[in-house]
N, C-alpha and C. Protein backbone atom coordinates (compact mmCIF):
# COMPACT_ATOMS: atom_id res chain seq x y z
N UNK A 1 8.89 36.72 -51.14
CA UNK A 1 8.52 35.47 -50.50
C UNK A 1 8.95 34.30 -51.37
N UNK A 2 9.56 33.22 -50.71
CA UNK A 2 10.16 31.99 -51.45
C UNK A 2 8.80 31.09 -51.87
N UNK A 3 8.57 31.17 -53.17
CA UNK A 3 7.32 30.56 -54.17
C UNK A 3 8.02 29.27 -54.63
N UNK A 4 7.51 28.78 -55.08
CA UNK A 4 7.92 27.80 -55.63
C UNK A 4 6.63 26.79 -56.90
N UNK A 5 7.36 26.95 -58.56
CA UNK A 5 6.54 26.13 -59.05
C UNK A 5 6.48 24.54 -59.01
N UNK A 6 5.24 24.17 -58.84
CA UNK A 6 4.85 22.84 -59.33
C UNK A 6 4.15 22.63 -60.67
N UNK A 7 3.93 21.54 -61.40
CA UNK A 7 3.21 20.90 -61.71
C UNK A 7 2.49 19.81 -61.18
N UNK A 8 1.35 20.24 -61.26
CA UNK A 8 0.09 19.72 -61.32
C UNK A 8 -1.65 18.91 -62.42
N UNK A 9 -0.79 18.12 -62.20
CA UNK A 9 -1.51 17.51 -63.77
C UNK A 9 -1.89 18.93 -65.29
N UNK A 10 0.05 18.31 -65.25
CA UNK A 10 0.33 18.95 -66.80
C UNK A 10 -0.20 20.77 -66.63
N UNK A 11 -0.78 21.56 -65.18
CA UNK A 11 -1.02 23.07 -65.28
C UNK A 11 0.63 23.35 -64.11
N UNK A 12 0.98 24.20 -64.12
CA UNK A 12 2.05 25.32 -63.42
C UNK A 12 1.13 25.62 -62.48
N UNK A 13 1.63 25.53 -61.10
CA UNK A 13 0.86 26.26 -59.78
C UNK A 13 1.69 26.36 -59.23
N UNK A 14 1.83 27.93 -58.46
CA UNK A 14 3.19 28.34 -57.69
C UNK A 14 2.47 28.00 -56.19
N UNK A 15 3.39 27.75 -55.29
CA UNK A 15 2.86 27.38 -54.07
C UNK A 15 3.95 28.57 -53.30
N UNK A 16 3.45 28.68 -52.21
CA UNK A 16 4.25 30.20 -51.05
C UNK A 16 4.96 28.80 -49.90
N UNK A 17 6.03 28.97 -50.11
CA UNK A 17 6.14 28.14 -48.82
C UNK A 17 6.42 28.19 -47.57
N UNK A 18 6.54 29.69 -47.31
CA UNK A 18 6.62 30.41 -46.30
C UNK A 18 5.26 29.99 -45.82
N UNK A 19 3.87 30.14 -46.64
CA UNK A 19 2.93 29.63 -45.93
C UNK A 19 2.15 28.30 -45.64
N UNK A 20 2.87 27.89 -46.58
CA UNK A 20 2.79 25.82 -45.97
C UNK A 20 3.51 26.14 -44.76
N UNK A 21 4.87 26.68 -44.16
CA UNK A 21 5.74 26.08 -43.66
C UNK A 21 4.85 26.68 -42.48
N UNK A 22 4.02 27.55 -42.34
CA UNK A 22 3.55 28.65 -41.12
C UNK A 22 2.64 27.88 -40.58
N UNK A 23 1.85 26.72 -41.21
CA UNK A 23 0.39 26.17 -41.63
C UNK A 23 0.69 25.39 -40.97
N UNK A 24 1.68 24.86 -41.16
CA UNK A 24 2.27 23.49 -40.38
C UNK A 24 3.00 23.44 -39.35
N UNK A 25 3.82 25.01 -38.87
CA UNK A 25 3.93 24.79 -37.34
C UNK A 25 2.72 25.59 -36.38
N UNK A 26 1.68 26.27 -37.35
CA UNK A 26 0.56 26.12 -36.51
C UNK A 26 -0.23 25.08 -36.08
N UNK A 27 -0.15 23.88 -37.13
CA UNK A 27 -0.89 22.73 -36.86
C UNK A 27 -0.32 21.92 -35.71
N UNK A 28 1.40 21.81 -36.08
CA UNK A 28 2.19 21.54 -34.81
C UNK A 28 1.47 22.29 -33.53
N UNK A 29 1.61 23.15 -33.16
CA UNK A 29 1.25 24.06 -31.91
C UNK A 29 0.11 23.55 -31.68
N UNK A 30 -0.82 23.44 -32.49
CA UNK A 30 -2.39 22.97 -32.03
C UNK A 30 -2.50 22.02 -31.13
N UNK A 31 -1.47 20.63 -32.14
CA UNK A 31 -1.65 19.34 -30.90
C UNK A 31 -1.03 19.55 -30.17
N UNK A 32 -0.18 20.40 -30.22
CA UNK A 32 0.79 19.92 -28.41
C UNK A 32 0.36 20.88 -27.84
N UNK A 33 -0.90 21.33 -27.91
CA UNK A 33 -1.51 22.72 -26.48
C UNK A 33 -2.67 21.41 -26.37
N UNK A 34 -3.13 21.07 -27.40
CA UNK A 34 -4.25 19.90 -27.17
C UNK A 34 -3.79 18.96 -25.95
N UNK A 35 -2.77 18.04 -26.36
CA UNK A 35 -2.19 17.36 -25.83
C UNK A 35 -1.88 17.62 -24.41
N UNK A 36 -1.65 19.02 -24.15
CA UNK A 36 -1.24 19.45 -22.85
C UNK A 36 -2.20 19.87 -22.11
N UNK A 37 -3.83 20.33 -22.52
CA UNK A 37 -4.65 20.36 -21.79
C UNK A 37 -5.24 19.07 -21.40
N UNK A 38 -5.26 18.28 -22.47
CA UNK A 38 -5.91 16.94 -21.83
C UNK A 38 -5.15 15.90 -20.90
N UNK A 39 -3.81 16.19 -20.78
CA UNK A 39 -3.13 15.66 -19.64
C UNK A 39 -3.36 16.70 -18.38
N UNK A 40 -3.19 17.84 -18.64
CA UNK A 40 -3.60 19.11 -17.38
C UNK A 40 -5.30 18.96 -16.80
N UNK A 41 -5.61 18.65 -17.65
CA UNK A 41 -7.03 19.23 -17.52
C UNK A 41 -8.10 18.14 -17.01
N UNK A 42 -7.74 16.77 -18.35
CA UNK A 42 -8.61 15.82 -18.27
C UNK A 42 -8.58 14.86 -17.94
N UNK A 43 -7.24 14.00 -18.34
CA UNK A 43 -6.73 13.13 -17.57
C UNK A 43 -5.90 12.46 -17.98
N UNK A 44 -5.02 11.43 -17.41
CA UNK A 44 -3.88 11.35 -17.54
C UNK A 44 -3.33 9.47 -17.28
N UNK A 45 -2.42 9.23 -18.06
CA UNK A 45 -2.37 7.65 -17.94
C UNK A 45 -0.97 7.58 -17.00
N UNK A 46 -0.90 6.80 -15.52
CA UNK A 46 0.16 6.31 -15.01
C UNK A 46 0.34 5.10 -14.96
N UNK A 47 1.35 4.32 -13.94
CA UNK A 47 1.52 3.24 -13.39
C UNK A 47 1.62 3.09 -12.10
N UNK A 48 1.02 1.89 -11.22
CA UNK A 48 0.64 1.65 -9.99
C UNK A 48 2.25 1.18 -9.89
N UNK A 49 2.45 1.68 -8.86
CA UNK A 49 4.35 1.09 -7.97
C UNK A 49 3.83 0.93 -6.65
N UNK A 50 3.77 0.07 -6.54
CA UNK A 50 3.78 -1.16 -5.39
C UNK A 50 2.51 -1.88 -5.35
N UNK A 51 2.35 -2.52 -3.65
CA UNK A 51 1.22 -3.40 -3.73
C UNK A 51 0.15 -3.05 -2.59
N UNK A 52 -0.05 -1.69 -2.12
CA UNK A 52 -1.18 -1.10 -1.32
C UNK A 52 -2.57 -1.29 -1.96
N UNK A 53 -2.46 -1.36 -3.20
CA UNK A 53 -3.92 -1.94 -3.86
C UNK A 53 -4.10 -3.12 -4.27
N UNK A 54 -3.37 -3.76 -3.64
CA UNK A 54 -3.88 -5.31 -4.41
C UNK A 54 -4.65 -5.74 -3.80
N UNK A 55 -5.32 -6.64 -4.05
CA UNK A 55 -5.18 -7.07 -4.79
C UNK A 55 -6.26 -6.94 -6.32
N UNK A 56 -6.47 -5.10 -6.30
CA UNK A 56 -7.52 -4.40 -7.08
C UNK A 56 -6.42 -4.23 -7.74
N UNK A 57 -5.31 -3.61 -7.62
CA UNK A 57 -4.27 -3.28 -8.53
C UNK A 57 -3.19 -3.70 -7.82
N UNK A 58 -2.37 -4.07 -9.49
CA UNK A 58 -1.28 -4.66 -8.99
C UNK A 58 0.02 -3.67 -9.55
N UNK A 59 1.26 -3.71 -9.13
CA UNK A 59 2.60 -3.45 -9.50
C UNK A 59 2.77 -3.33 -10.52
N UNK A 60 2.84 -2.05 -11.34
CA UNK A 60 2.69 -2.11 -12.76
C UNK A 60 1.44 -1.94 -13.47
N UNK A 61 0.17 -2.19 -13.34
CA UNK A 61 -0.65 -1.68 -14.16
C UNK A 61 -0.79 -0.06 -14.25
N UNK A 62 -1.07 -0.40 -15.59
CA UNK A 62 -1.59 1.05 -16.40
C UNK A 62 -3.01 1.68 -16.41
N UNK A 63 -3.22 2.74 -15.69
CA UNK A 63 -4.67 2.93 -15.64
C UNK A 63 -4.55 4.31 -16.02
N UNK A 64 -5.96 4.68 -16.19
CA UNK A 64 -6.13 5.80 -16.88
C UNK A 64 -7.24 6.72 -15.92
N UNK A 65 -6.46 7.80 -15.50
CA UNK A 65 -6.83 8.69 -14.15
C UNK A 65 -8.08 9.95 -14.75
N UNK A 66 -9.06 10.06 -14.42
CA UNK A 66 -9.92 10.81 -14.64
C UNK A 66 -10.19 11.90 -13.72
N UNK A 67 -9.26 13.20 -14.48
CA UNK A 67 -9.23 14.36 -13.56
C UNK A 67 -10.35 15.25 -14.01
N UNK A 68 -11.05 15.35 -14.57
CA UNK A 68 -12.45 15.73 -14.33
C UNK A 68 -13.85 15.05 -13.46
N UNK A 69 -13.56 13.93 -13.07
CA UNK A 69 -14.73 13.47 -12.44
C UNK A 69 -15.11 14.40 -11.18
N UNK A 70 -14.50 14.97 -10.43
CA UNK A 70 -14.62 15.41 -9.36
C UNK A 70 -14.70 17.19 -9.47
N UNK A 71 -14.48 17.42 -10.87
CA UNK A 71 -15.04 19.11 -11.22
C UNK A 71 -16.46 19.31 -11.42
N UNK A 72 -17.07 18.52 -11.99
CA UNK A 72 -18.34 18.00 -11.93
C UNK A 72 -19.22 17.09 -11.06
N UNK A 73 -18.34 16.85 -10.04
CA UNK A 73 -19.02 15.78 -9.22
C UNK A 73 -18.39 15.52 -7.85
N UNK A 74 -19.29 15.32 -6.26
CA UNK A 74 -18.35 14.92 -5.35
C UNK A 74 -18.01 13.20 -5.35
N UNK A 75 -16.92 12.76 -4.81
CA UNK A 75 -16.10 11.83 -5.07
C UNK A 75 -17.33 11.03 -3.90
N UNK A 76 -17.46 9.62 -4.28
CA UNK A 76 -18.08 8.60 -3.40
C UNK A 76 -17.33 7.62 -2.94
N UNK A 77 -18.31 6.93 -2.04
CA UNK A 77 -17.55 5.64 -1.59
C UNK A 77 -17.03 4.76 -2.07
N UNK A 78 -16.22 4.19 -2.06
CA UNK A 78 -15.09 3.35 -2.92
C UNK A 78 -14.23 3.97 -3.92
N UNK A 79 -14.52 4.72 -4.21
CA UNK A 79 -13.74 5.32 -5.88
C UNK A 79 -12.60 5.30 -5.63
N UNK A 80 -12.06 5.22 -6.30
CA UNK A 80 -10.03 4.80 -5.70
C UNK A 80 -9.19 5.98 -6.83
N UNK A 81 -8.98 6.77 -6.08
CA UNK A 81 -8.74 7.93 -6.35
C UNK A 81 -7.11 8.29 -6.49
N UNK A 82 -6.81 9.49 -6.67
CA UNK A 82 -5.25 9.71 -7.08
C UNK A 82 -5.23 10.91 -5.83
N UNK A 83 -3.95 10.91 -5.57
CA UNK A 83 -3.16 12.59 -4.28
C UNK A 83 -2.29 12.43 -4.39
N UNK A 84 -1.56 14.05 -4.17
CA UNK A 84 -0.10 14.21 -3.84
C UNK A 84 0.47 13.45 -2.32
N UNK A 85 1.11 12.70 -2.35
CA UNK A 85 1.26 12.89 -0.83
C UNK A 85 2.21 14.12 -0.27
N UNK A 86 1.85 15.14 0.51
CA UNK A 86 2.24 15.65 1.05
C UNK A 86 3.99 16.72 0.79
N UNK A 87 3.64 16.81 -0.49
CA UNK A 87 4.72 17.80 -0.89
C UNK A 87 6.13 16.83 -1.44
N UNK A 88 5.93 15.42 -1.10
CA UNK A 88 7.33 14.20 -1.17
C UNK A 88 7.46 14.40 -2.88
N UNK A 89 8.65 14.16 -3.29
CA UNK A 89 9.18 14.36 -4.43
C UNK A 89 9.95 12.97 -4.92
N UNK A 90 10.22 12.45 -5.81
CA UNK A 90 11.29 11.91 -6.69
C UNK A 90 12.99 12.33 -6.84
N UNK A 91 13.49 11.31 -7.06
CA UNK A 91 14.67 11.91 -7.35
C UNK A 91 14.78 13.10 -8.38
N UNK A 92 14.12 12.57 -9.02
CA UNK A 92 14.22 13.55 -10.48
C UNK A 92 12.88 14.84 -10.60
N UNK A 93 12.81 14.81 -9.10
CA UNK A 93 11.80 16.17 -9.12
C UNK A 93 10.30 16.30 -9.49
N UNK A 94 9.69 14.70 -9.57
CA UNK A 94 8.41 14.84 -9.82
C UNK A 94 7.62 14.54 -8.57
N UNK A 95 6.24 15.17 -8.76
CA UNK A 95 5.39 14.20 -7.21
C UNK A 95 5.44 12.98 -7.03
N UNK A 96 5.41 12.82 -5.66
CA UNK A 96 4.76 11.27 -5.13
C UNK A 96 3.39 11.12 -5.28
N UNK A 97 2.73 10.59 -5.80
CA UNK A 97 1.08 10.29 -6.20
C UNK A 97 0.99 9.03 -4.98
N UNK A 98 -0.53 9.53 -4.35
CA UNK A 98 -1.12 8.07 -3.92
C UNK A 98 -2.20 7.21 -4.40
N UNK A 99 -2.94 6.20 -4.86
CA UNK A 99 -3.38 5.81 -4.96
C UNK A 99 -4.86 4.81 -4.01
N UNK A 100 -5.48 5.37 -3.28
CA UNK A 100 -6.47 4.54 -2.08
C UNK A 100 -7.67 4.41 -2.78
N UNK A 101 -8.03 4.16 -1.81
CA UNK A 101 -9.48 3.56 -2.01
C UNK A 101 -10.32 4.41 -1.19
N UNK A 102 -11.40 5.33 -0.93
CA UNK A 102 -12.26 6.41 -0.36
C UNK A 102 -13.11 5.60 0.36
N UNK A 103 -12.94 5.00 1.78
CA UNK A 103 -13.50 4.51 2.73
C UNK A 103 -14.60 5.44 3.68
N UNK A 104 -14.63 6.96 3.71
CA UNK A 104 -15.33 7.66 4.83
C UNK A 104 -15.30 9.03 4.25
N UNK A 105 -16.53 9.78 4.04
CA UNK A 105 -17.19 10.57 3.53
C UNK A 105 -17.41 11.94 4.35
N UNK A 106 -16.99 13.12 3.64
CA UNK A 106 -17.48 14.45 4.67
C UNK A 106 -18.66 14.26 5.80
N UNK A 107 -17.77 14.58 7.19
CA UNK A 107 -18.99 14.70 7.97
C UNK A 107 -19.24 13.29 8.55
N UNK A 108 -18.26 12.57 8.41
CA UNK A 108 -18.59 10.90 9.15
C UNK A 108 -17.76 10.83 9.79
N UNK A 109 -17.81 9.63 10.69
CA UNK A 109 -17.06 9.54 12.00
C UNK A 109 -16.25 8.11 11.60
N UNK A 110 -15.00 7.87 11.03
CA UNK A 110 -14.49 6.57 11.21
C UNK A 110 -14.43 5.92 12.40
N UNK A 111 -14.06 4.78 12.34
CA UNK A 111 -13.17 3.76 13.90
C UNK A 111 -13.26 2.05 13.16
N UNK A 112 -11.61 2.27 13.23
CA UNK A 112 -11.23 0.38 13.15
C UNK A 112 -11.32 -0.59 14.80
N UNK A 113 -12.36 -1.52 14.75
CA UNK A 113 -12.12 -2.01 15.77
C UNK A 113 -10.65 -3.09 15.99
N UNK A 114 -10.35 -3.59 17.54
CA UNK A 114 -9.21 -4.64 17.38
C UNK A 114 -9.72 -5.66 16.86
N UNK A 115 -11.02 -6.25 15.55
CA UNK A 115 -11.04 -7.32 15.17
C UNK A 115 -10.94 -7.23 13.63
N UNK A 116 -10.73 -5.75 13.53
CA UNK A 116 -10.46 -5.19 12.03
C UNK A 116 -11.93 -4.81 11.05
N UNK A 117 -12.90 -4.27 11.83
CA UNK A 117 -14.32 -4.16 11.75
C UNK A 117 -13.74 -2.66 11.41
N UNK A 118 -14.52 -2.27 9.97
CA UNK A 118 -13.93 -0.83 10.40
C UNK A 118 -15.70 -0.24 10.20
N UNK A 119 -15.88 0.78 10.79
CA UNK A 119 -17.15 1.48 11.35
C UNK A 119 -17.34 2.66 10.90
N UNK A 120 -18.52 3.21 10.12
CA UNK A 120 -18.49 4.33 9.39
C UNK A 120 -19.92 4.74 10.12
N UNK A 121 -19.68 5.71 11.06
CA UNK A 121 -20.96 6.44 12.00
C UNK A 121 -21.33 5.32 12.80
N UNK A 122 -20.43 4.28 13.46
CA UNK A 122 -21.28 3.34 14.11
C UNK A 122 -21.93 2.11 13.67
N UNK A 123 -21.76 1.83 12.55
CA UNK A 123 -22.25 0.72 11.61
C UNK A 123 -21.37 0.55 10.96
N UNK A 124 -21.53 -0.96 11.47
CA UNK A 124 -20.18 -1.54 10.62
C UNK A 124 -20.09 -1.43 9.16
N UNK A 125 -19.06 -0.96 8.21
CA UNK A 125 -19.02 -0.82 6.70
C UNK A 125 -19.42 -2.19 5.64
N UNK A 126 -20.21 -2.23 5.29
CA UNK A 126 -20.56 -3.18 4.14
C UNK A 126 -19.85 -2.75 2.84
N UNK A 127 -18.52 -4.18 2.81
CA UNK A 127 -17.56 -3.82 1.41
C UNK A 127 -16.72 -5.06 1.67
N UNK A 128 -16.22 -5.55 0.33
CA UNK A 128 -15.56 -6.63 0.32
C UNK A 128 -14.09 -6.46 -0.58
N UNK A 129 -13.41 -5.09 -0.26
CA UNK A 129 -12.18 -4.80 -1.12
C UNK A 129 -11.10 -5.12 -0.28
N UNK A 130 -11.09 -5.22 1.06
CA UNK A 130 -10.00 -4.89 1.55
C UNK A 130 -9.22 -7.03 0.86
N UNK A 131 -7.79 -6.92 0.74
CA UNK A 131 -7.67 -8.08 0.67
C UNK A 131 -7.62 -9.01 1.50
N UNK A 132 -7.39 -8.24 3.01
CA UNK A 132 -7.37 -9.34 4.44
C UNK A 132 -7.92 -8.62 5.42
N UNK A 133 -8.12 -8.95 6.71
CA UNK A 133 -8.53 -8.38 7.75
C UNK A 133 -7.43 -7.62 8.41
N UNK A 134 -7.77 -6.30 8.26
CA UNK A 134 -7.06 -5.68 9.30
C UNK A 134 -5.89 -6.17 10.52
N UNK A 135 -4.55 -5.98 10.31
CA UNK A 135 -4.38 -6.60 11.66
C UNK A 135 -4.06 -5.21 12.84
N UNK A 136 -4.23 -6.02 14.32
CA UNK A 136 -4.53 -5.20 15.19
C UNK A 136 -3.06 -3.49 15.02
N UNK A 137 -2.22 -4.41 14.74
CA UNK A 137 -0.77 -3.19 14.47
C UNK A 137 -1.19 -1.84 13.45
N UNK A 138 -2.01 -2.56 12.65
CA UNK A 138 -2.12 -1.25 11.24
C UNK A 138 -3.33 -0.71 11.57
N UNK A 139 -3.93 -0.79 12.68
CA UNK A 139 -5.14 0.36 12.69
C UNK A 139 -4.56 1.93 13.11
N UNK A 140 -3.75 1.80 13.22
CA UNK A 140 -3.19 3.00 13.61
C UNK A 140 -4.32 4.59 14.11
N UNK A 141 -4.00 5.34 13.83
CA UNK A 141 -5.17 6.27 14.79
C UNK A 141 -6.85 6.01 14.83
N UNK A 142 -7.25 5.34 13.48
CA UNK A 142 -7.97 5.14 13.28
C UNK A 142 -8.79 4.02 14.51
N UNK A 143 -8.23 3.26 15.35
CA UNK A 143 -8.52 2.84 16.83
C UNK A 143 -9.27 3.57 17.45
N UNK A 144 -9.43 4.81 17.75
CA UNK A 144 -10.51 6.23 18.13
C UNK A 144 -10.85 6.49 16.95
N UNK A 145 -12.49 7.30 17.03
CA UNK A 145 -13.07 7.82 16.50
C UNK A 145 -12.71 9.25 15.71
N UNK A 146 -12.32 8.97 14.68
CA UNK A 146 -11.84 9.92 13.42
C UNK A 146 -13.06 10.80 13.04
N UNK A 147 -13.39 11.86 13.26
CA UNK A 147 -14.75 12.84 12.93
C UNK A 147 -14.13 13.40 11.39
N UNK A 148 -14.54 13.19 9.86
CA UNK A 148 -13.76 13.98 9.06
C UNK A 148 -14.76 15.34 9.15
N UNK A 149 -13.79 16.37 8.65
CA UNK A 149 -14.27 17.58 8.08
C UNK A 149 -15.31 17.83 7.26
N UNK A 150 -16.00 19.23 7.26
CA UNK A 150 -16.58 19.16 5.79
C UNK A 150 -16.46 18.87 4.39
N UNK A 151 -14.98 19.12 4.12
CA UNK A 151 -14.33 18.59 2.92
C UNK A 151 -13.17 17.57 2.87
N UNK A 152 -13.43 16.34 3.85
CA UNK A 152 -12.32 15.51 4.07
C UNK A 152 -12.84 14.32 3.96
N UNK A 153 -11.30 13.58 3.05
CA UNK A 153 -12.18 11.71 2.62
C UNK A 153 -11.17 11.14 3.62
N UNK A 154 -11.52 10.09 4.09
CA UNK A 154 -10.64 8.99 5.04
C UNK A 154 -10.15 8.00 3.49
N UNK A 155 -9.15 7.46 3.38
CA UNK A 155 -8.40 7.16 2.35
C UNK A 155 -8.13 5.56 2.79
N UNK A 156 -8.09 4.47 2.26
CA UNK A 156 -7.48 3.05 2.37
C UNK A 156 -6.57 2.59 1.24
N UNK A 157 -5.82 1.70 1.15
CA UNK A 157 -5.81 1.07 0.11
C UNK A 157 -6.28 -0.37 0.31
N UNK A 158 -6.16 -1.00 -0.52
CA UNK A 158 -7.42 -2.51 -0.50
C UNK A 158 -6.31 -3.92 0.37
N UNK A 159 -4.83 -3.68 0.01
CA UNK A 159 -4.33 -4.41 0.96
C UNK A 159 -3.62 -3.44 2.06
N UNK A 160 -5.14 -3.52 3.04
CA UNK A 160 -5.38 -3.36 3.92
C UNK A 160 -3.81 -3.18 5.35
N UNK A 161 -3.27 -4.38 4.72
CA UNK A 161 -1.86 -4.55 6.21
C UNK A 161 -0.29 -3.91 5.78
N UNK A 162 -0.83 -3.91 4.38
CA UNK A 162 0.52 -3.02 3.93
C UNK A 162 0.16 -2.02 2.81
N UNK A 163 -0.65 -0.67 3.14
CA UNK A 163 -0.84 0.85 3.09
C UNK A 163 -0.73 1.48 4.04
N UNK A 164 0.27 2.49 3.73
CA UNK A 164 0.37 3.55 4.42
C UNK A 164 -1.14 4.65 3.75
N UNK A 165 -1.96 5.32 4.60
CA UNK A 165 -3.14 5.65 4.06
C UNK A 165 -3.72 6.42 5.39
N UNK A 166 -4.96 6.88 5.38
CA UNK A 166 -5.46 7.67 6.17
C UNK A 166 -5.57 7.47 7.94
N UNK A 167 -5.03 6.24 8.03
CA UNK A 167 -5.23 5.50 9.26
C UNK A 167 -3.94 6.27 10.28
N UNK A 168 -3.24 6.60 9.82
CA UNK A 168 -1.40 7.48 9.68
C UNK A 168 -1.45 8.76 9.61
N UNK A 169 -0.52 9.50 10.47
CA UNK A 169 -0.79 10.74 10.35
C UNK A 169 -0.04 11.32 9.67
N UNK A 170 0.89 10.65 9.08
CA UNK A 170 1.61 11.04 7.65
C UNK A 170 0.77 11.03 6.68
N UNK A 171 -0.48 10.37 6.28
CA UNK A 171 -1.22 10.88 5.29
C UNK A 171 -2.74 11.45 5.54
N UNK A 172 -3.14 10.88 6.88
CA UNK A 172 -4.45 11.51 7.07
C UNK A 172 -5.55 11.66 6.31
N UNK A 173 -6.06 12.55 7.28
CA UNK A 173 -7.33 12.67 6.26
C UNK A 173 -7.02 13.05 4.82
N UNK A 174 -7.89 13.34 3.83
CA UNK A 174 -7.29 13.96 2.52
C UNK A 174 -8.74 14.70 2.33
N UNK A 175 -7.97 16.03 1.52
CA UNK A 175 -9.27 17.26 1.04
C UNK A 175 -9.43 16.99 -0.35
N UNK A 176 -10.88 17.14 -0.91
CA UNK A 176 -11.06 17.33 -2.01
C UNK A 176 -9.98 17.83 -2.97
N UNK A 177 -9.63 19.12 -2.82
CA UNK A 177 -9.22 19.65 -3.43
C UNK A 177 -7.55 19.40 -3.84
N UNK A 178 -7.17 18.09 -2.92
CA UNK A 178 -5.97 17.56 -3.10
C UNK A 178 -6.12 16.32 -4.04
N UNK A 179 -7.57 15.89 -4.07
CA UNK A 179 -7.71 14.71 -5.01
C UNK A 179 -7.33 15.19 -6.65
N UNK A 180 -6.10 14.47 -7.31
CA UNK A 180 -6.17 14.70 -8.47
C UNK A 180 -6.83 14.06 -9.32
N UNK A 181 -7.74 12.51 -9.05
CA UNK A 181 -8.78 12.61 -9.94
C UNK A 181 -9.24 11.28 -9.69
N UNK A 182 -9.66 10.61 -10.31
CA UNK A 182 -10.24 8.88 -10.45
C UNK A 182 -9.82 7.99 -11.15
N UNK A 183 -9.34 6.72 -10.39
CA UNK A 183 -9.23 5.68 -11.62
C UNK A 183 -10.29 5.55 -12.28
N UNK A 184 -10.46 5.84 -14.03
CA UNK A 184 -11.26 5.15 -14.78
C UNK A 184 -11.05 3.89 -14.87
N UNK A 185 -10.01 3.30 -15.46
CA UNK A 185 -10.01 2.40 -16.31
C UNK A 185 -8.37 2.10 -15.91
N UNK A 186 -8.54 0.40 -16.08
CA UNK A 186 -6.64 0.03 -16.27
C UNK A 186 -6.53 -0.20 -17.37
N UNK A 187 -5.51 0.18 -18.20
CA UNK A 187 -4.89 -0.19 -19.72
C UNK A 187 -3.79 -1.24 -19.52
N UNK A 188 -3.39 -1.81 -20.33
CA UNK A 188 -2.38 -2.74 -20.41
C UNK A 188 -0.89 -1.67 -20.27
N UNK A 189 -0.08 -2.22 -20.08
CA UNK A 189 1.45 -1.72 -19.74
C UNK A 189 2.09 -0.81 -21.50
N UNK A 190 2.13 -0.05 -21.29
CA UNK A 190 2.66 1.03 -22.43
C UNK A 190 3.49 1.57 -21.88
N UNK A 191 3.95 2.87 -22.46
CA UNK A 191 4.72 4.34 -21.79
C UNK A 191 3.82 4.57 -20.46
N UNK A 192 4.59 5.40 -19.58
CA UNK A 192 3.95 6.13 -18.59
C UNK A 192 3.90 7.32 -18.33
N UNK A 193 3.34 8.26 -18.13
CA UNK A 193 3.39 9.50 -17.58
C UNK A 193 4.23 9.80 -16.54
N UNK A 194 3.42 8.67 -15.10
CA UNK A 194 4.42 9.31 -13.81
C UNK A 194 3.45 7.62 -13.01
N UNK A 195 3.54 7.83 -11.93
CA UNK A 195 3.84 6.59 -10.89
C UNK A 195 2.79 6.69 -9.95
N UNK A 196 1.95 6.02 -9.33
CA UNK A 196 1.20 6.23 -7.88
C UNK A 196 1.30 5.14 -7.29
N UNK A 197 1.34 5.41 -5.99
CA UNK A 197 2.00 4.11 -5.58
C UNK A 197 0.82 3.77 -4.25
């Protein structure tokens, strides 16, 4: 084995460096399995691309997605949550992420009226996110009474006239189990992971 002496205040100490060198790409290995569960596991920092959330989020902010909230917990009203949409890809082969806002809860009945009233079991919704009133064009199915599933959220984003979102039957309802997690928190503009738009 390749030893090697030092001195060490004025004593000879042979060091193995086969086992520094082992020590240290185990330590290597440590963080980057670390690193890779807590982006897999726990959660994960993107950037918002476009303007379906504004005016809660804008083009470019950095937020920090909390994919454990919902292993421990069911998702509530408002939480503005992360999904695949629907299998859509990137040029370069990554998911399309969405970004909404959780308007209608397992087991409730949506309906947007034509004055942009939107109705959760018949009572009108008390909330002040959307950024404008509904216009009559973007209620899209949501015009009839939407019954969700046992495990299905009705999805918005906050500007209201330009999201594509649960109202569409390109994105529909959405299942738990498609939610990848929660906005915690927005960070200022850094590196990114990946995109939700």
């Amino acid at each position: 084995m390749a030893k090697k002496k030092i001195e060490n205040n004025g004593q000879e100490e042979e060091v193995n460096i086969v086992k520094e060198l082992l020590g240290m790409i185990l330590y290597i290995a440590f963080v980057i399995l670390a690193v890779w569960f807590i982006i897999t596991f726990v959660g994960q920092r993107t950037e918002v691309s476009g303007s379906s959330m504004y005016d809660t989020l804008e083009d470019g902010d950095n937020l920090w997605i909390n994919k454990l909230a919902y292993r421990f917990g069911d998702p509530k009203r408002f939480d503005i949550v992360v999904f695949p949409f629907h299998d859509e890809y990137t040029s370069d082969g990554k998911s399309v992420f969405y970004i909404k806002r959780i308007i209608g809860l397992p087991g409730e009945k949506i309906r947007i009226e034509e004055d942009g009233t939107i109705y959760v079991n018949d009572e009108p919704l008390e909330e002040s996110y959307g950024y404008e009133t509904i216009s009559p064009n973007m209620i899209g199915r949501a015009g009839e009474n939407i019954i969700l599933g046992e495990d299905e959220y009705f999805v918005m984003g906050d500007n209201r006239n330009d999201s594509k979102d649960s109202r569409f039957e390109e994105v529909g309802n959405i299942q738990k189990e498609e939610l990848e997690g929660k906005a915690a928190f927005r960070i200022w503009p850094l590196s990114k992971f990946g995109k939700v738009e």
